[in-house]
C-alpha atoms as a PDB file:
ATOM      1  CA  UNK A   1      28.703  13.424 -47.745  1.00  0.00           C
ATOM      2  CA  UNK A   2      28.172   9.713 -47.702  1.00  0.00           C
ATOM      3  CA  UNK A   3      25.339   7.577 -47.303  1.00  0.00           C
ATOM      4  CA  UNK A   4      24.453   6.651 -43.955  1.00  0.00           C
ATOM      5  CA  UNK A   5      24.745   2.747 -45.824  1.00  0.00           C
ATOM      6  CA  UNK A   6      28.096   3.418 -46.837  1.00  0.00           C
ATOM      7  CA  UNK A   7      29.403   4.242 -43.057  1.00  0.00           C
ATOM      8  CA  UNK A   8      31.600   1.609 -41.766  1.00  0.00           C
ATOM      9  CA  UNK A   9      30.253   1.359 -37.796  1.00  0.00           C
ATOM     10  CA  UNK A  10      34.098  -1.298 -37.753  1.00  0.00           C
ATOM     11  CA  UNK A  11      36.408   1.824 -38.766  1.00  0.00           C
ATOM     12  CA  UNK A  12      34.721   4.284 -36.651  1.00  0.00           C
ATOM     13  CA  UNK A  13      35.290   2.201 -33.694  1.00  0.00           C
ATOM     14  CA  UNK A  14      39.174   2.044 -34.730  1.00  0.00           C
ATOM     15  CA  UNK A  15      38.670   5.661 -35.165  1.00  0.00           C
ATOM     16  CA  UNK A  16      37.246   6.343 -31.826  1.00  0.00           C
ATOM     17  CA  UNK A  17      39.924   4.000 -30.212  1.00  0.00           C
ATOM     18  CA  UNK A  18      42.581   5.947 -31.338  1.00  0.00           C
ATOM     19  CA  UNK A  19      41.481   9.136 -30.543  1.00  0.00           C
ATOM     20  CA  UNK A  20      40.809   7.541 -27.244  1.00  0.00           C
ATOM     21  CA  UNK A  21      44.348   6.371 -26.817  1.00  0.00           C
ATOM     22  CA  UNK A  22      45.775  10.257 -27.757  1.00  0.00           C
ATOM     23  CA  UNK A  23      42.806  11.625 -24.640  1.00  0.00           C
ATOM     24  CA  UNK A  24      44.496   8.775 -22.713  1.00  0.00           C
ATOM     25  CA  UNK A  25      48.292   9.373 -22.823  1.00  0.00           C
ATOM     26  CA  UNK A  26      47.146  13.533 -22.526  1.00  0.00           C
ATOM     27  CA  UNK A  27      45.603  12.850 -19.429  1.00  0.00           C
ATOM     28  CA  UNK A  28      48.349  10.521 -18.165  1.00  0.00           C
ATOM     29  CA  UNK A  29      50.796  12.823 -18.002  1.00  0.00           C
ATOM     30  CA  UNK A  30      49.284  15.861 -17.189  1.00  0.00           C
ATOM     31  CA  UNK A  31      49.405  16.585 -13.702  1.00  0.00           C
ATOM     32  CA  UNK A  32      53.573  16.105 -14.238  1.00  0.00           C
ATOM     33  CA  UNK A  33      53.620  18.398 -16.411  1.00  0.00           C
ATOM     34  CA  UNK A  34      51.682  20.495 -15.055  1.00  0.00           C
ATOM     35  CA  UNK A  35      54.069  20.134 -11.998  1.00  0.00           C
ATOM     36  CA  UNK A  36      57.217  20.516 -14.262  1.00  0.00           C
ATOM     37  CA  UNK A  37      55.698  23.695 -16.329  1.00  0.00           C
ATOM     38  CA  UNK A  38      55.736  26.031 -12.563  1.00  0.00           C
ATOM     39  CA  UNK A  39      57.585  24.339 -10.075  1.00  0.00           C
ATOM     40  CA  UNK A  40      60.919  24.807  -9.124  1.00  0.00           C
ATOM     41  CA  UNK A  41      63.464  25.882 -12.376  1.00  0.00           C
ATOM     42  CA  UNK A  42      66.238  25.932 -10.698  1.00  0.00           C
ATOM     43  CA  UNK A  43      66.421  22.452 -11.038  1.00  0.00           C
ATOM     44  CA  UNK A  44      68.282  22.232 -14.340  1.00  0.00           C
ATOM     45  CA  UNK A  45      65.966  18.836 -15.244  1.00  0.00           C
ATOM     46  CA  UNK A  46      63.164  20.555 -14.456  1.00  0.00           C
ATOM     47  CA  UNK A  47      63.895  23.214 -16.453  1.00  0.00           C
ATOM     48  CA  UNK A  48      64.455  21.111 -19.746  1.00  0.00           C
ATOM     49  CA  UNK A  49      61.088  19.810 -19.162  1.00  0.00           C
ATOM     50  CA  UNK A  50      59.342  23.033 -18.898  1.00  0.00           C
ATOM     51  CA  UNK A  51      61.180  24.015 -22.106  1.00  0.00           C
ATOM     52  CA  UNK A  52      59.703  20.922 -23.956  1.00  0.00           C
ATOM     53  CA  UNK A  53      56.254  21.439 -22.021  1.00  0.00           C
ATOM     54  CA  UNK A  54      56.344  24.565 -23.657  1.00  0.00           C
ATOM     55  CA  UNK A  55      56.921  23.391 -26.910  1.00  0.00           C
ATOM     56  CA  UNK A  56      54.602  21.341 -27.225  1.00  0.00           C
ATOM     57  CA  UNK A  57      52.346  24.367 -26.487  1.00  0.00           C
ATOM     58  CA  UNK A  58      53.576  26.292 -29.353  1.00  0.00           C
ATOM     59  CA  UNK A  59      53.228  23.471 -31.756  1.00  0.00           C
ATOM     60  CA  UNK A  60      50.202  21.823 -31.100  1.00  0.00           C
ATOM     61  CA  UNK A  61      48.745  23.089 -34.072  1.00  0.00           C
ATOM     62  CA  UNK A  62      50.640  21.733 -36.220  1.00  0.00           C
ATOM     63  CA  UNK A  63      49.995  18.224 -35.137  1.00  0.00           C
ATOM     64  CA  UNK A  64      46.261  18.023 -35.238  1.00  0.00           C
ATOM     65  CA  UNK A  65      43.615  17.899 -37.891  1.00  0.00           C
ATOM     66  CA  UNK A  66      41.617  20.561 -39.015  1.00  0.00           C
ATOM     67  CA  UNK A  67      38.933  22.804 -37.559  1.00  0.00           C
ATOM     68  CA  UNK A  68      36.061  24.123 -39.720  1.00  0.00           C
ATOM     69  CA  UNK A  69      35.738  26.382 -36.600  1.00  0.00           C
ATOM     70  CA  UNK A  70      32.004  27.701 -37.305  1.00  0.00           C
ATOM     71  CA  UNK A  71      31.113  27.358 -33.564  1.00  0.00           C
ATOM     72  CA  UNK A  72      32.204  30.378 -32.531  1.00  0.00           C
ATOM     73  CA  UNK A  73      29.552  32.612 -34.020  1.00  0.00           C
ATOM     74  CA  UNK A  74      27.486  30.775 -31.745  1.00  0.00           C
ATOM     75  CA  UNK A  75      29.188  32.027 -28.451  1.00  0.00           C
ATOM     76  CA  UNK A  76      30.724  35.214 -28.612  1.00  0.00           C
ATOM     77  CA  UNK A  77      27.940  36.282 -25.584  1.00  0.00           C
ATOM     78  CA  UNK A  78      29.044  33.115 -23.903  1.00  0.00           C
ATOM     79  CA  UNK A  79      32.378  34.978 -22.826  1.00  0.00           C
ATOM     80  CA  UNK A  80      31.943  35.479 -19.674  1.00  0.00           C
ATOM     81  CA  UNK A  81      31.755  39.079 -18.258  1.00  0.00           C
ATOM     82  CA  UNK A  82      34.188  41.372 -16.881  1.00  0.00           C
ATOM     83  CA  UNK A  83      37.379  42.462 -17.099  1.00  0.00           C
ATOM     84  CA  UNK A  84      40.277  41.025 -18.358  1.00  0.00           C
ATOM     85  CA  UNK A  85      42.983  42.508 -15.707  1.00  0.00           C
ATOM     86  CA  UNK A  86      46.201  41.210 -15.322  1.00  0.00           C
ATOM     87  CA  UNK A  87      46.717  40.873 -12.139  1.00  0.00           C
ATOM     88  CA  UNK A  88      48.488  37.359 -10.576  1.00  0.00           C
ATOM     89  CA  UNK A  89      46.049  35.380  -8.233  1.00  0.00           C
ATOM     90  CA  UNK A  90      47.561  32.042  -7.163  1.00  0.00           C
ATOM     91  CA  UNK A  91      44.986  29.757  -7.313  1.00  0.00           C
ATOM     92  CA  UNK A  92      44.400  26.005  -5.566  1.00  0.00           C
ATOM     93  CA  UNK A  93      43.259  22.687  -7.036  1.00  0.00           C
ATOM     94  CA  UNK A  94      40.132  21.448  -6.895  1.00  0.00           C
ATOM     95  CA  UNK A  95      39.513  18.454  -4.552  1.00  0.00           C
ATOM     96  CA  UNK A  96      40.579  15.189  -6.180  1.00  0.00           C
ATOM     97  CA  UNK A  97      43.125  17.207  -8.316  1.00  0.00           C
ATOM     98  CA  UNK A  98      46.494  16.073  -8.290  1.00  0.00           C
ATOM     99  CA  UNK A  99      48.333  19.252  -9.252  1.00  0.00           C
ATOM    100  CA  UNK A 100      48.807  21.952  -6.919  1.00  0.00           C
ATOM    101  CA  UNK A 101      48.263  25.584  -6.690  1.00  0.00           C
ATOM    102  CA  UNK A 102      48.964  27.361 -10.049  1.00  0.00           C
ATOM    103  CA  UNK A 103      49.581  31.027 -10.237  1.00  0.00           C
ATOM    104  CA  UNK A 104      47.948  32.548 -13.517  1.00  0.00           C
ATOM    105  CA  UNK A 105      46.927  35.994 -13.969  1.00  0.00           C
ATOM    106  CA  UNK A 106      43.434  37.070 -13.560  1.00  0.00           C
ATOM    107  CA  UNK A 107      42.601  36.720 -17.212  1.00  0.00           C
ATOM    108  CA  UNK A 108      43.900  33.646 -17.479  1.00  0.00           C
ATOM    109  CA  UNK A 109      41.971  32.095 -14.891  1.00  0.00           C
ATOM    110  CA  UNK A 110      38.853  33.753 -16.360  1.00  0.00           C
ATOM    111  CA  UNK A 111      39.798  31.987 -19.433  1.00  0.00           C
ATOM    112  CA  UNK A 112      40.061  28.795 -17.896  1.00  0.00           C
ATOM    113  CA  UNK A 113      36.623  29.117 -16.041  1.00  0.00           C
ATOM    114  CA  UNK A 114      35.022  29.982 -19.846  1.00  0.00           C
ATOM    115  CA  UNK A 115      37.089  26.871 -21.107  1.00  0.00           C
ATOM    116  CA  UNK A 116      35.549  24.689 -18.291  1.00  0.00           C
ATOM    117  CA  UNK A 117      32.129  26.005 -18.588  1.00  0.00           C
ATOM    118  CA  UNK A 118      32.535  25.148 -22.881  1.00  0.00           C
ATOM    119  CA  UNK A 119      33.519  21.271 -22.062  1.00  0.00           C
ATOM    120  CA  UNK A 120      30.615  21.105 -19.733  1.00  0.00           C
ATOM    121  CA  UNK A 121      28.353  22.032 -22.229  1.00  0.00           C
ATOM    122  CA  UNK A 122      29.977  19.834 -25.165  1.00  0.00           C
ATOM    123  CA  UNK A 123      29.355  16.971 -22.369  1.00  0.00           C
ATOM    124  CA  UNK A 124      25.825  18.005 -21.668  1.00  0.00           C
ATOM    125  CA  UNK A 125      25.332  18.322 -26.006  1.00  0.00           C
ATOM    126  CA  UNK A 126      26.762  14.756 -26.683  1.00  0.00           C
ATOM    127  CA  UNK A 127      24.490  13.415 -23.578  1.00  0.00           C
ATOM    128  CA  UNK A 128      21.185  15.151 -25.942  1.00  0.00           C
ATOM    129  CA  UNK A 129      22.820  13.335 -28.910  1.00  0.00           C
ATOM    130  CA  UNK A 130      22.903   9.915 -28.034  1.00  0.00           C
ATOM    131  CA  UNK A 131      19.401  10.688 -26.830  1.00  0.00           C
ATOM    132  CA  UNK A 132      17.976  11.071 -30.338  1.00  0.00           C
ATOM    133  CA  UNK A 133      16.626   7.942 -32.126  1.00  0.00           C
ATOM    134  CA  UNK A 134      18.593   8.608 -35.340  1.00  0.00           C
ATOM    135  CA  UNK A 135      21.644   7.953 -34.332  1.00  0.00           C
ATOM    136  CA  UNK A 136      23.102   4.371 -34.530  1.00  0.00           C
ATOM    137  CA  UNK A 137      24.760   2.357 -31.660  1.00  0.00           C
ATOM    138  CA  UNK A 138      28.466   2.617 -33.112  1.00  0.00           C
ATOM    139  CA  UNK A 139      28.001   6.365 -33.419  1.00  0.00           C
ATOM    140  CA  UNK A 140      26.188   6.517 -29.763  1.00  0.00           C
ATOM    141  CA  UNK A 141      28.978   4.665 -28.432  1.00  0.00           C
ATOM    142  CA  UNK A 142      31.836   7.326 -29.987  1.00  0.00           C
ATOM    143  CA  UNK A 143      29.851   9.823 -28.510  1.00  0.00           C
ATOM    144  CA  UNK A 144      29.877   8.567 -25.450  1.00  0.00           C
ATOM    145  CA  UNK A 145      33.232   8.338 -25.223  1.00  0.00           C
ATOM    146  CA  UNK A 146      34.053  11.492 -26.460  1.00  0.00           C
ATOM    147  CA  UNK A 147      31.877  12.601 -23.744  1.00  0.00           C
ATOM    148  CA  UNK A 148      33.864  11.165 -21.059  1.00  0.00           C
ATOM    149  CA  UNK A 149      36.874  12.837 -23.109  1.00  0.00           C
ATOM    150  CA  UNK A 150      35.387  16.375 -22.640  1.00  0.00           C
ATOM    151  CA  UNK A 151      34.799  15.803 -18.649  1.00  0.00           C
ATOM    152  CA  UNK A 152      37.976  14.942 -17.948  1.00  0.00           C
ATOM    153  CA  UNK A 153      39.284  17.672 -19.813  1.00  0.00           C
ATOM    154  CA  UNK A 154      36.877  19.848 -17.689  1.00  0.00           C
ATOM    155  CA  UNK A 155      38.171  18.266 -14.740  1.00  0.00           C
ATOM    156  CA  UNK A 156      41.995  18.950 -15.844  1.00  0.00           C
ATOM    157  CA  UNK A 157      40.761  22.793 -15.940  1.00  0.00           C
ATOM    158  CA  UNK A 158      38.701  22.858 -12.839  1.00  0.00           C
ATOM    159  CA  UNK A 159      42.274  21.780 -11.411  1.00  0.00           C
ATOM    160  CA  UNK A 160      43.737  25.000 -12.180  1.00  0.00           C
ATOM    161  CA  UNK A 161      41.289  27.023 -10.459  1.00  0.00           C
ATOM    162  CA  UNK A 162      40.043  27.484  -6.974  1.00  0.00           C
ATOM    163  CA  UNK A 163      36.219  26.648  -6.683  1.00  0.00           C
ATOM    164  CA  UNK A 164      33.770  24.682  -7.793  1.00  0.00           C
ATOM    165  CA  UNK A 165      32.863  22.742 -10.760  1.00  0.00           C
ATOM    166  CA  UNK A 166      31.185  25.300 -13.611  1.00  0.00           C
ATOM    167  CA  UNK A 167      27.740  24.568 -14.981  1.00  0.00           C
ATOM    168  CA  UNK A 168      27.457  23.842 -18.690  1.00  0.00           C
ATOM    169  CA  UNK A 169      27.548  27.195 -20.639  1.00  0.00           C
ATOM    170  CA  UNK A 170      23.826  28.248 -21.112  1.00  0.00           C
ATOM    171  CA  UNK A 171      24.575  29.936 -24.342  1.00  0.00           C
ATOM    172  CA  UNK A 172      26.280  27.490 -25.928  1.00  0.00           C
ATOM    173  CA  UNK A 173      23.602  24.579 -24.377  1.00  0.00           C
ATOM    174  CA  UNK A 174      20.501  27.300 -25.470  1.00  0.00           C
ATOM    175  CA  UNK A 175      22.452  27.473 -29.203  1.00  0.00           C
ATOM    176  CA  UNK A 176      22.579  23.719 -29.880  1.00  0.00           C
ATOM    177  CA  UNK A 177      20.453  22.143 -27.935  1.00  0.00           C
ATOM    178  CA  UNK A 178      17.410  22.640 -30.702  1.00  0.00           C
ATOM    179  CA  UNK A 179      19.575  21.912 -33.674  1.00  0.00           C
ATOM    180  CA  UNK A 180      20.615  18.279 -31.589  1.00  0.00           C
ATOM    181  CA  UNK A 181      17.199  17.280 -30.949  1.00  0.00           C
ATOM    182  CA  UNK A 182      15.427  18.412 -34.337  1.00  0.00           C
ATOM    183  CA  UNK A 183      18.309  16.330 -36.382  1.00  0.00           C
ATOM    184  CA  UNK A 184      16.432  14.304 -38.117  1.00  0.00           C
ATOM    185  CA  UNK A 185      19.120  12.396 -40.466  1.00  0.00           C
ATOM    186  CA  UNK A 186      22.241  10.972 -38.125  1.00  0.00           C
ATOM    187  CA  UNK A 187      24.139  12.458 -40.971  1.00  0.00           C
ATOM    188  CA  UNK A 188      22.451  16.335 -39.974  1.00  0.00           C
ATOM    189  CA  UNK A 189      23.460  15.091 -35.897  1.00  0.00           C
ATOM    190  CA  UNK A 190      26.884  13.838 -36.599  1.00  0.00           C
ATOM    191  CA  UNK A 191      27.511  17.474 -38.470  1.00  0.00           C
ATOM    192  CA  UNK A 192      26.495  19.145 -35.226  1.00  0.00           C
ATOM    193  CA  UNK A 193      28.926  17.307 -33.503  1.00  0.00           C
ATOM    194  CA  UNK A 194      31.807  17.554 -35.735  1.00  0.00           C
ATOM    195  CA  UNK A 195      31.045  21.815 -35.696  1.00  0.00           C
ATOM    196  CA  UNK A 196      31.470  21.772 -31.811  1.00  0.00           C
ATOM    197  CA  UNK A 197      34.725  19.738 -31.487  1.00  0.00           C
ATOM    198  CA  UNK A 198      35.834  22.320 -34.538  1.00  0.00           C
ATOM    199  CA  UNK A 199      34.859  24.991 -32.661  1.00  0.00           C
ATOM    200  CA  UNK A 200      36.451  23.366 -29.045  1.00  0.00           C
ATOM    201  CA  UNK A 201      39.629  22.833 -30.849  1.00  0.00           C
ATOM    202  CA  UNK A 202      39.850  26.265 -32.486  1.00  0.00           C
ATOM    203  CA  UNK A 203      39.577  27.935 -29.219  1.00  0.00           C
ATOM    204  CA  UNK A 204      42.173  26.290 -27.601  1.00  0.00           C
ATOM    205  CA  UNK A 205      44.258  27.417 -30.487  1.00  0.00           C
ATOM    206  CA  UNK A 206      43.451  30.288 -29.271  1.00  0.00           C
ATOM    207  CA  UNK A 207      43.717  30.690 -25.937  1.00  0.00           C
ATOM    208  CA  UNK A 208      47.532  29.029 -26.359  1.00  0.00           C
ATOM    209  CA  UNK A 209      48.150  32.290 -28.278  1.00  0.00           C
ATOM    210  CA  UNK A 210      46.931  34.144 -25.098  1.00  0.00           C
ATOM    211  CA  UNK A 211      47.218  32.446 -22.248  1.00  0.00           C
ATOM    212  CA  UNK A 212      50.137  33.929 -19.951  1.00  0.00           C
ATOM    213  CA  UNK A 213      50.740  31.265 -17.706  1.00  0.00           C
ATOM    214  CA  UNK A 214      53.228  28.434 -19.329  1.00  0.00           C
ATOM    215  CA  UNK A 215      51.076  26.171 -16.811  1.00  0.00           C
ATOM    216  CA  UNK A 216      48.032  26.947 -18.599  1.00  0.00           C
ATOM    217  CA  UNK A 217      48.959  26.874 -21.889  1.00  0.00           C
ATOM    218  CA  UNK A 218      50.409  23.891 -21.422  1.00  0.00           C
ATOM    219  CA  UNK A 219      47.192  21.888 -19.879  1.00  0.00           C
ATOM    220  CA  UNK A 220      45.373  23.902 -23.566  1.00  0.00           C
ATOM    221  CA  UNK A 221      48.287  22.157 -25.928  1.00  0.00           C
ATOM    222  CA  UNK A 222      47.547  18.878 -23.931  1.00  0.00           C
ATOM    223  CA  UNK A 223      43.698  18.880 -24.944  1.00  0.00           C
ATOM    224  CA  UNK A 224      43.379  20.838 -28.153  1.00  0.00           C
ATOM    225  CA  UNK A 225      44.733  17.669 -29.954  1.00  0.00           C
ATOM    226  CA  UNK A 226      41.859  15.634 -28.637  1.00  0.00           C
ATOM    227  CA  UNK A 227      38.992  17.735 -29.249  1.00  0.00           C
ATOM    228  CA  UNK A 228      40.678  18.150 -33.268  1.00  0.00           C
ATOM    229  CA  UNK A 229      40.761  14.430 -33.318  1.00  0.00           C
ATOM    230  CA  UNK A 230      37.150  14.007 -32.491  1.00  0.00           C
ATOM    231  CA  UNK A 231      36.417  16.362 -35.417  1.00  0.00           C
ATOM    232  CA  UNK A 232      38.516  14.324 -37.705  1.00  0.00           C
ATOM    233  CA  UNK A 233      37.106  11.023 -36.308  1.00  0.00           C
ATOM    234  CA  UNK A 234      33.327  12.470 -37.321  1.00  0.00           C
ATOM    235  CA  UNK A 235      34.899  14.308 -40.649  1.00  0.00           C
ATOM    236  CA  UNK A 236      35.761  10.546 -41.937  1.00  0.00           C
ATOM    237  CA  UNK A 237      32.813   9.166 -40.667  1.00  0.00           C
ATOM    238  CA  UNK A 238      30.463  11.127 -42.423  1.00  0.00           C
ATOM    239  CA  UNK A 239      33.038  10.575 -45.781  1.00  0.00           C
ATOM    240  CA  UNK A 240      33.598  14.585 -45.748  1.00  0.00           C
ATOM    241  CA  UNK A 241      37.064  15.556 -47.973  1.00  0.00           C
ATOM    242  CA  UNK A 242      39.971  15.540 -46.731  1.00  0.00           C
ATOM    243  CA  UNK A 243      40.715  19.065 -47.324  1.00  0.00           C
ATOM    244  CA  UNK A 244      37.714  20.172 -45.766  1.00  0.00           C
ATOM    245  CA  UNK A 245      38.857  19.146 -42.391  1.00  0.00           C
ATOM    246  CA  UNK A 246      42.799  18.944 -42.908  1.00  0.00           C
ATOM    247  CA  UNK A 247      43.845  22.542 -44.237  1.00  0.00           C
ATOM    248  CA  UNK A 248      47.258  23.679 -45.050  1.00  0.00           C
ATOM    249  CA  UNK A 249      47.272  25.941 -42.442  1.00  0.00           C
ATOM    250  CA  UNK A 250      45.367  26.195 -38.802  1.00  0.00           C
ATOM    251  CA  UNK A 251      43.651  28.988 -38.064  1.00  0.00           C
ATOM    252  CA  UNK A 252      41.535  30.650 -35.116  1.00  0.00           C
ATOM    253  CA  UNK A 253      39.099  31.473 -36.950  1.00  0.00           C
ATOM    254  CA  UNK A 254      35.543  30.805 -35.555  1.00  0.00           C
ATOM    255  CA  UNK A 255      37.042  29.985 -32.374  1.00  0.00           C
ATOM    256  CA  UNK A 256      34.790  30.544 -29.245  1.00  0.00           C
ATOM    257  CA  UNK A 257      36.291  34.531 -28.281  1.00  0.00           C
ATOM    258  CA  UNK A 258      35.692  37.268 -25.959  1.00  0.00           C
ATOM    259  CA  UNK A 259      32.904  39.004 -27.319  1.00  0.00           C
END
């Protein structure tokens, strides 16, 4: 790991913009998609696009960095409880959504609830970061805007549900909230941070592998690149290998999972 002298504040502000610009044309396009993924197929334009929507769900992987994915051994009780049924529920936006009612099954939309819940926390984890001393202003200012990143990908989710918005999970806020505010190098902080968007990104990778509604697993594709490039913007940052955060192959491992 680098210095903290060596860390060029100029190239993680490029950095940050361009992972920025990736969040930015996600979130752009979303709610059409969204719209294009479980609307009317019979429309044979509509239907190409939910083909390619779909695509893009099944390779998403491939097109992001890596994930160390250690997070996850922090959350397995964070899944929330009960069972996983199958059952279809049709389910409406949110206010201020865009998109309109999605039909998912049951455990999908308790998956999207635990997603929700996991994006509130990574916002309420960045907000303890930039609240310790040791880390500088171009490094508050990516995490800031990686925090905004995280609650409008919260927001996205809270879309696809009926309800209200989901408080920060408690288990994942209880699990890092000491290791934030005892950092005592920005190095040790910036690590933190790199771990959750690892772990964030690995379980989207996940839940496209589970999610049944094309819908769903669509909105998942459209954010799991976002959270990987935070983790690769905070990999280069701290100087880490290449390798360490660009493997041959992505995995799930260490992704946040039902317990």
């Amino acid at each position: 790991m680098q210095s903290s002298s060596a860390r060029r504040p100029d190239r993680l502000r490029s950095l940050t913009e361009h992972a920025d610009r990736i969040h930015r044309d996600g979130m752009a396009t979303i709610h059409e998609d969204l719209e294009a993924a479980h609307f009317d197929l019979t429309d044979a334009e509509r239907l190409a696009s939910r083909r390619q929507f779909l695509t893009r769900a099944g390779t998403a992987a491939l097109t992001v960095g890596a994930v160390s994915l250690s997070l996850g051994t922090l959350a397995s009780s964070a899944w929330a409880q009960g069972n996983m049924g199958t059952t279809m529920t049709t389910a409406a936006a949110g206010a201020g959504c865009a998109a309109g009612p999605v039909s998912m099954t049951a455990s999908d939309e308790q998956l999207v609830v635990f997603a929700e819940s996991v994006e509130r926390a990574a916002v309420a984890a960045y907000g303890l970061a930039r609240q310790n001393p040791v880390l500088d202003a171009a490094a508050s200012e990516s995490a800031r805007i990686f925090a905004t990143h995280h609650t409008d990908h919260a927001e996205a989710l809270r879309c696809l549900v009926a309800g209200s918005e989901q408080a920060p999970n408690q288990a994942l806020v209880d699990a890092l909230a000491p290791q934030i505010t005892e950092a005592r190098t920005e190095g040790a902080l910036i690590e933190i941070l790199r771990q959750i968007e690892a772990g964030a990104a690995a379980t989207y990778l996940f839940a496209i592998g589970t999610f049944e509604t094309a819908a769903v697993a669509g909105a998942a594709s459209t954010i799991l690149p976002v959270e990987a490039q935070h983790e690769v913007v905070w990999s280069q940052y701290l100087g880490l290998p290449i390798a360490s955060y660009v493997p041959a192959f992505q995995t799930t491992d260490g992704a946040v999972a039902p317990a």
